[in-house]
C-alpha atoms as a PDB file:
ATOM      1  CA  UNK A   1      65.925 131.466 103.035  1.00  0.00           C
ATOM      2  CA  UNK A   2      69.258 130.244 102.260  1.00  0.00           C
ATOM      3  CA  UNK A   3      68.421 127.133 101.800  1.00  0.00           C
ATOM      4  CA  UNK A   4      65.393 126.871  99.767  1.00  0.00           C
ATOM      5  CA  UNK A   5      67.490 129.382  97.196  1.00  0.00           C
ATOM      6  CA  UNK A   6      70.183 126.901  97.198  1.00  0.00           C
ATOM      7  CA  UNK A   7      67.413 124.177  97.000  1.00  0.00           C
ATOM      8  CA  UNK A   8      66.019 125.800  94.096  1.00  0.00           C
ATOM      9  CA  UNK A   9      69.343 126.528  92.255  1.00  0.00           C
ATOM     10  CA  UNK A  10      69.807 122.853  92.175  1.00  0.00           C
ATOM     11  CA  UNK A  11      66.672 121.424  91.174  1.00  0.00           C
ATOM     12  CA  UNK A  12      66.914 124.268  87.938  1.00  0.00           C
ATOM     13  CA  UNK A  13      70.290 123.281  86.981  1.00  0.00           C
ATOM     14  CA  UNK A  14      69.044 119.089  87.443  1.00  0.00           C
ATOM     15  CA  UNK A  15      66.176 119.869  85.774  1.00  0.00           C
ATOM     16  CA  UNK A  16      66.613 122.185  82.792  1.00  0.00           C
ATOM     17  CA  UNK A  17      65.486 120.696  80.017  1.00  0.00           C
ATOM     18  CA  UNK A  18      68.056 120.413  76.911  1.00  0.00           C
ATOM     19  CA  UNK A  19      67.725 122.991  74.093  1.00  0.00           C
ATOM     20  CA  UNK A  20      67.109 122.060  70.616  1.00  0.00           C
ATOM     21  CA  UNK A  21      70.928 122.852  69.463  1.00  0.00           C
ATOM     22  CA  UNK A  22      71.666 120.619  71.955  1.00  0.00           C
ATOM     23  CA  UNK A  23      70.205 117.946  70.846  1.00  0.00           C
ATOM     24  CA  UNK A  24      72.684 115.309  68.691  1.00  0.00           C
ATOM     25  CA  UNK A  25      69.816 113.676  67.180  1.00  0.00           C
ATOM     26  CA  UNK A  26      66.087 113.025  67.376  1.00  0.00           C
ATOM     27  CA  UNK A  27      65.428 109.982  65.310  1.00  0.00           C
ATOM     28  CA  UNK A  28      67.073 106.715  65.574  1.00  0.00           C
ATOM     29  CA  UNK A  29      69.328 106.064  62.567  1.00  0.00           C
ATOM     30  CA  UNK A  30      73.031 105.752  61.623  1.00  0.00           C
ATOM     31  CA  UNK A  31      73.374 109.051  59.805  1.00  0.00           C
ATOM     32  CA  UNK A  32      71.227 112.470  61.323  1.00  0.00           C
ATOM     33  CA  UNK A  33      69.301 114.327  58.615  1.00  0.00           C
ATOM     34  CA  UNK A  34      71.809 117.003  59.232  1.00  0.00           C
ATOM     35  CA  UNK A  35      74.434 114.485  57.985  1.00  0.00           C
ATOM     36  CA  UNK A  36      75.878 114.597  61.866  1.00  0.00           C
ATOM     37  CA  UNK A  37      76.747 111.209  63.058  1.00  0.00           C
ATOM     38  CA  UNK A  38      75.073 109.704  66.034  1.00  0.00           C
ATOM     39  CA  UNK A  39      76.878 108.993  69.819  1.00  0.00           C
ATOM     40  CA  UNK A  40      79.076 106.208  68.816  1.00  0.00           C
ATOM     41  CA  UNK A  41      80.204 103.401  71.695  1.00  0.00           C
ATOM     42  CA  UNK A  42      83.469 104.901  72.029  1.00  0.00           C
ATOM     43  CA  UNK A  43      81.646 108.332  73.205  1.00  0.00           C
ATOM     44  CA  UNK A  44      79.990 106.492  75.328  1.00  0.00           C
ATOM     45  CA  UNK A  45      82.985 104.639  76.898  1.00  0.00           C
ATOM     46  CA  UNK A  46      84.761 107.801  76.886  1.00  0.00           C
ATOM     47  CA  UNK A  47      81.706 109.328  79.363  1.00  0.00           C
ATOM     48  CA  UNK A  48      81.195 106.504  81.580  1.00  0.00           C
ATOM     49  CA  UNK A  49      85.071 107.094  82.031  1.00  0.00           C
ATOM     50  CA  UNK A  50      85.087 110.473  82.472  1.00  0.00           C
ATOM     51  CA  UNK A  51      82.436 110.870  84.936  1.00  0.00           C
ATOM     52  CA  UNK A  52      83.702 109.576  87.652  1.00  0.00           C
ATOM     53  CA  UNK A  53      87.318 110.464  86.921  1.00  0.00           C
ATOM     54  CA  UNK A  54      85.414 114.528  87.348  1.00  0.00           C
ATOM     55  CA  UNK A  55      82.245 113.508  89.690  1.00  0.00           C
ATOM     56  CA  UNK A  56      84.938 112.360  92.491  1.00  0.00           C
ATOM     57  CA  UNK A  57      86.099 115.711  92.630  1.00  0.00           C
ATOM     58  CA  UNK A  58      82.786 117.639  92.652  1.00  0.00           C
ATOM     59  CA  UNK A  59      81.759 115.176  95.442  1.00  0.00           C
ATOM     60  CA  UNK A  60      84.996 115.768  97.460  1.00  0.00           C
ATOM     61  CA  UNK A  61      84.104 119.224  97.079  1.00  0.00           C
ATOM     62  CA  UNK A  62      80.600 119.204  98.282  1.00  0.00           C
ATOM     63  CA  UNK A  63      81.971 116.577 101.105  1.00  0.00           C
ATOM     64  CA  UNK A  64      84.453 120.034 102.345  1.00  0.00           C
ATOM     65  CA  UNK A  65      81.776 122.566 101.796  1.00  0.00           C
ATOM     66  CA  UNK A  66      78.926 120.677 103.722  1.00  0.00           C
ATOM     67  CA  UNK A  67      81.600 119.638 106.450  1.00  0.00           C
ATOM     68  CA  UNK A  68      82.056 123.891 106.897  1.00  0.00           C
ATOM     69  CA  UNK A  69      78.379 124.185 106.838  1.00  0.00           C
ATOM     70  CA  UNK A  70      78.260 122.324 109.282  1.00  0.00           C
ATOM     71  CA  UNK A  71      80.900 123.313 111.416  1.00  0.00           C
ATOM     72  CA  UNK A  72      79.018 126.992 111.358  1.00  0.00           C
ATOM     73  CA  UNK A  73      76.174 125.871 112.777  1.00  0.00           C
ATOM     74  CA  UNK A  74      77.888 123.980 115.182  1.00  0.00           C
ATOM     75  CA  UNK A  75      79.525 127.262 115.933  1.00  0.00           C
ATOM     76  CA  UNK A  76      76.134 129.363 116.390  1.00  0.00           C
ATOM     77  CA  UNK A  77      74.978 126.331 118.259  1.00  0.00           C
ATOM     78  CA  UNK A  78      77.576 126.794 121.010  1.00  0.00           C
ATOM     79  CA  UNK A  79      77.245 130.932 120.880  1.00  0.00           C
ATOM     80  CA  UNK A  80      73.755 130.825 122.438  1.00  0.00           C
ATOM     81  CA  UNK A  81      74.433 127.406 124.829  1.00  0.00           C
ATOM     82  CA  UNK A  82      77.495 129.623 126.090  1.00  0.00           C
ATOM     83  CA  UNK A  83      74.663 132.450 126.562  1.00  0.00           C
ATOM     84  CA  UNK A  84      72.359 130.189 128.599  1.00  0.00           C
ATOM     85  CA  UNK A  85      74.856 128.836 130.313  1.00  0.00           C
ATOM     86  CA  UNK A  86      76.191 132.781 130.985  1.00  0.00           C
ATOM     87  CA  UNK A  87      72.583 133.264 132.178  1.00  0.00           C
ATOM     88  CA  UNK A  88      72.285 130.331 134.532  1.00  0.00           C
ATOM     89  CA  UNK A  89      75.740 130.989 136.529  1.00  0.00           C
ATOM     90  CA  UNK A  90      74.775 134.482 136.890  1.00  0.00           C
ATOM     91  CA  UNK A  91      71.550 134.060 139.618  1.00  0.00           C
ATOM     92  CA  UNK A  92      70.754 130.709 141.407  1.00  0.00           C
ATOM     93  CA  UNK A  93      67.347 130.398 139.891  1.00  0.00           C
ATOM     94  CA  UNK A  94      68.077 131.821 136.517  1.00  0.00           C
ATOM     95  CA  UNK A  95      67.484 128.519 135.245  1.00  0.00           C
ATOM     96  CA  UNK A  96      64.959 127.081 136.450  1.00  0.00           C
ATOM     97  CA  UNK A  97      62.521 124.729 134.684  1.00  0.00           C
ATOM     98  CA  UNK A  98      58.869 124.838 135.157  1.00  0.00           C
ATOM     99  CA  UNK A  99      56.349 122.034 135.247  1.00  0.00           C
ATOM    100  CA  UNK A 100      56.435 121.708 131.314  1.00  0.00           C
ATOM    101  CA  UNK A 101      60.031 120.798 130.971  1.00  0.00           C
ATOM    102  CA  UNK A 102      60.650 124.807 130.291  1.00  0.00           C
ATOM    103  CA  UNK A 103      63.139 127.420 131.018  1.00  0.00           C
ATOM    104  CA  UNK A 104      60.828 130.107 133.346  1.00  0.00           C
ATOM    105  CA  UNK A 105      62.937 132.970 131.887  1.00  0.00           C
ATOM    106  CA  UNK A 106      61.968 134.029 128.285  1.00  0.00           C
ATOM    107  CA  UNK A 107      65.461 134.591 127.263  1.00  0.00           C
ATOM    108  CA  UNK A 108      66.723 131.118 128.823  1.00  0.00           C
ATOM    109  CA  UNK A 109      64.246 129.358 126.892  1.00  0.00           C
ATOM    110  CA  UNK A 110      64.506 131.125 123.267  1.00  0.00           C
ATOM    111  CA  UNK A 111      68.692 130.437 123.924  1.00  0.00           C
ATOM    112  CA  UNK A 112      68.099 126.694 124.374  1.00  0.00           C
ATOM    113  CA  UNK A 113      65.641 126.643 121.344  1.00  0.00           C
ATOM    114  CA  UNK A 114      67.991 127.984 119.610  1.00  0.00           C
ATOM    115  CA  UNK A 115      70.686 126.309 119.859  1.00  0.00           C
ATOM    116  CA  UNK A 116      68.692 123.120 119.473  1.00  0.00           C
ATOM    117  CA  UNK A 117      68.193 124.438 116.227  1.00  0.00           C
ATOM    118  CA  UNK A 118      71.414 125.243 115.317  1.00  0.00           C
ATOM    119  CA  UNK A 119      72.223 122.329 116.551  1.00  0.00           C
ATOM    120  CA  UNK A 120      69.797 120.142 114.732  1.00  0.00           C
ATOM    121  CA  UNK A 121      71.001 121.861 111.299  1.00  0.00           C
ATOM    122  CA  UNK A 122      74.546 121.408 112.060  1.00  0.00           C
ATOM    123  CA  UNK A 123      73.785 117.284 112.186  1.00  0.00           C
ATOM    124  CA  UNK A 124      71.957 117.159 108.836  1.00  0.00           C
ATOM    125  CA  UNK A 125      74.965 119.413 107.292  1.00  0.00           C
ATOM    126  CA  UNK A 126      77.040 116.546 108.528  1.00  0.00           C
ATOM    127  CA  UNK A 127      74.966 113.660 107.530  1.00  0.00           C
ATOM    128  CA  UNK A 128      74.904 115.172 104.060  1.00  0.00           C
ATOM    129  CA  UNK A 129      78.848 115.507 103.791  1.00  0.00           C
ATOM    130  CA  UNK A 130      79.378 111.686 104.928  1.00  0.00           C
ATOM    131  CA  UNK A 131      77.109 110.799 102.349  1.00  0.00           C
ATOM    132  CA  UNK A 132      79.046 112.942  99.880  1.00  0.00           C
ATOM    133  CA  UNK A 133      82.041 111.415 101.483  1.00  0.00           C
ATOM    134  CA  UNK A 134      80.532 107.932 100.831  1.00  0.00           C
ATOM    135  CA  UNK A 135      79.796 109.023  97.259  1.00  0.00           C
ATOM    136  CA  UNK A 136      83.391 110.054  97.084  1.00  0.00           C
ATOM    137  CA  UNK A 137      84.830 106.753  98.162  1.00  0.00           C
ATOM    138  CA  UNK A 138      82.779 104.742  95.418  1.00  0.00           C
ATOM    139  CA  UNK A 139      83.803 107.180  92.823  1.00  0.00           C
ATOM    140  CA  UNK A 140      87.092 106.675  93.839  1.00  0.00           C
ATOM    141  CA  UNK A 141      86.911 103.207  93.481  1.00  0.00           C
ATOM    142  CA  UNK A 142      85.510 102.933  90.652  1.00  0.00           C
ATOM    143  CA  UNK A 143      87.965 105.718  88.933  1.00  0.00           C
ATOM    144  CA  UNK A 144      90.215 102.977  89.533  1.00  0.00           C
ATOM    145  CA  UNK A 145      92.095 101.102  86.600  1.00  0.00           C
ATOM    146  CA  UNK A 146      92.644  97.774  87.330  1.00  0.00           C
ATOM    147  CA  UNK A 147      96.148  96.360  85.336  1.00  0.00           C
ATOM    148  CA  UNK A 148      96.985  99.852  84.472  1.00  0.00           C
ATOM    149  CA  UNK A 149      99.186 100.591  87.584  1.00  0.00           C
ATOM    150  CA  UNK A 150     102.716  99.988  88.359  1.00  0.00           C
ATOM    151  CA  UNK A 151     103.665  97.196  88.951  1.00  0.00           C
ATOM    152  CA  UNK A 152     104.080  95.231  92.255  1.00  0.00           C
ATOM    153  CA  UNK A 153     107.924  95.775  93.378  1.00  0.00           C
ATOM    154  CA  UNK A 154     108.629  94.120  96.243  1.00  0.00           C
ATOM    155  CA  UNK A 155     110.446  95.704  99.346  1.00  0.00           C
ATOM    156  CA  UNK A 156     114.286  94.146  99.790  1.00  0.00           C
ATOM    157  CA  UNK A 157     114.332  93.356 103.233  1.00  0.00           C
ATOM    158  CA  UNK A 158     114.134  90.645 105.557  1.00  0.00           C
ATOM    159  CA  UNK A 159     111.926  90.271 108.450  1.00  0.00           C
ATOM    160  CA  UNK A 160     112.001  87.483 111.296  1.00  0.00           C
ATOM    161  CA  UNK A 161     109.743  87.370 114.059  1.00  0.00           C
ATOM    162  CA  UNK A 162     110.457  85.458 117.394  1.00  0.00           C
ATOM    163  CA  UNK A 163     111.941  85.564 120.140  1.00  0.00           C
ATOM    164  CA  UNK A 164     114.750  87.772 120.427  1.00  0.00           C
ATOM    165  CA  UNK A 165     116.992  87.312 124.584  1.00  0.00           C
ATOM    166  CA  UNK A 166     114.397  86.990 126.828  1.00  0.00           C
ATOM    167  CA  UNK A 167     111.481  88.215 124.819  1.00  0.00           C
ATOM    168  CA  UNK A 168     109.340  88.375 121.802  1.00  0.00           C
ATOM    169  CA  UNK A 169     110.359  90.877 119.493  1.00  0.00           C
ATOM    170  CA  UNK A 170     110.591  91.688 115.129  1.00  0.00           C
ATOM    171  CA  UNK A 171     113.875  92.016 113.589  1.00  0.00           C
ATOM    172  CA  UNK A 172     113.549  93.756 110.848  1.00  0.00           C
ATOM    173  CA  UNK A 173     117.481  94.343 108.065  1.00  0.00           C
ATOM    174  CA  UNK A 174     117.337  96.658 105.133  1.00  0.00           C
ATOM    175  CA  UNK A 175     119.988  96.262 102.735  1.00  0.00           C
ATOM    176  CA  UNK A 176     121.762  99.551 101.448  1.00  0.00           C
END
């Protein structure tokens, strides 16, 4: 249930369409009949800028909230294989499988179904937060600002490398 509502909560707010206020302008010309100007390039610029300076952060979010998602099923998933494993140390035929590859006891069998399923849920949570976190590391790359950094200021120190008494070692001298 859970997840179709949060299924369905997402595809709304993808797919809402915009309202007519929204709308800058319908026709194609440098001046709106409402005498409001049209995007200009700069706007434009200014998005393409801005979204992944935001996006990287709503993606490193999602990458932390489907990583916990995870982790809870994980959690459940464990709960019941500590149950069926409760159940199989307690008699010496408690778990016993029948011809079919199946638990003989009801409650052995709906433990290990469940935590198969738990189990199965916890791995697409994951899969989904290293794609987020994949998402996040392109965003963060292309956030980036190439020339408008610091510049490159070189450590003063000097380092040799050779062999140092009997050995190989690195010498490294830091001036203070």
């Amino acid at each position: 249930m859970m997840r179709s509502t949060l299924l369905v909560a997402v595809l709304c707010c993808g797919l809402v369409p915009s309202l007519r206020g929204q709308v800058i302008c319908s026709r194609s010309s440098v001046v709106c009949t409402e005498n409001r100007r049209l995007t200009t390039d700069d706007q434009r610029a200014s998005f393409r800028r801005a979204a992944p300076h935001y996006g990287k952060w709503l993606t490193a979010a999602g990458t932390v909230a489907l990583t916990l998602l995870g982790a809870e099923q994980h959690r459940y998933s464990r709960r019941d294989w500590n149950a069926l494993l409760a159940i199989c140390h307690s008699a010496q035929d408690a778990c016993a499988l029948g011809p079919d590859g199946r638990y003989l006891r009801s409650d052995a069998e709906l433990l290990y179904q469940r935590s198969r399923t738990f189990d199965r849920r916890a791995n697409r949570w994951l899969l989904g937060a290293q794609a987020s976190l994949l998402a996040t590391t392109a965003l963060f790359i292309i956030d980036l600002h190439p020339g408008a950094g610091p510049e490159n200021i070189p450590f003063p120190s000097q380092i040799r490398v050779g062999s140092v008494g009997g050995g190989t070692g690195v010498e490294m001298r830091i001036a203070f």
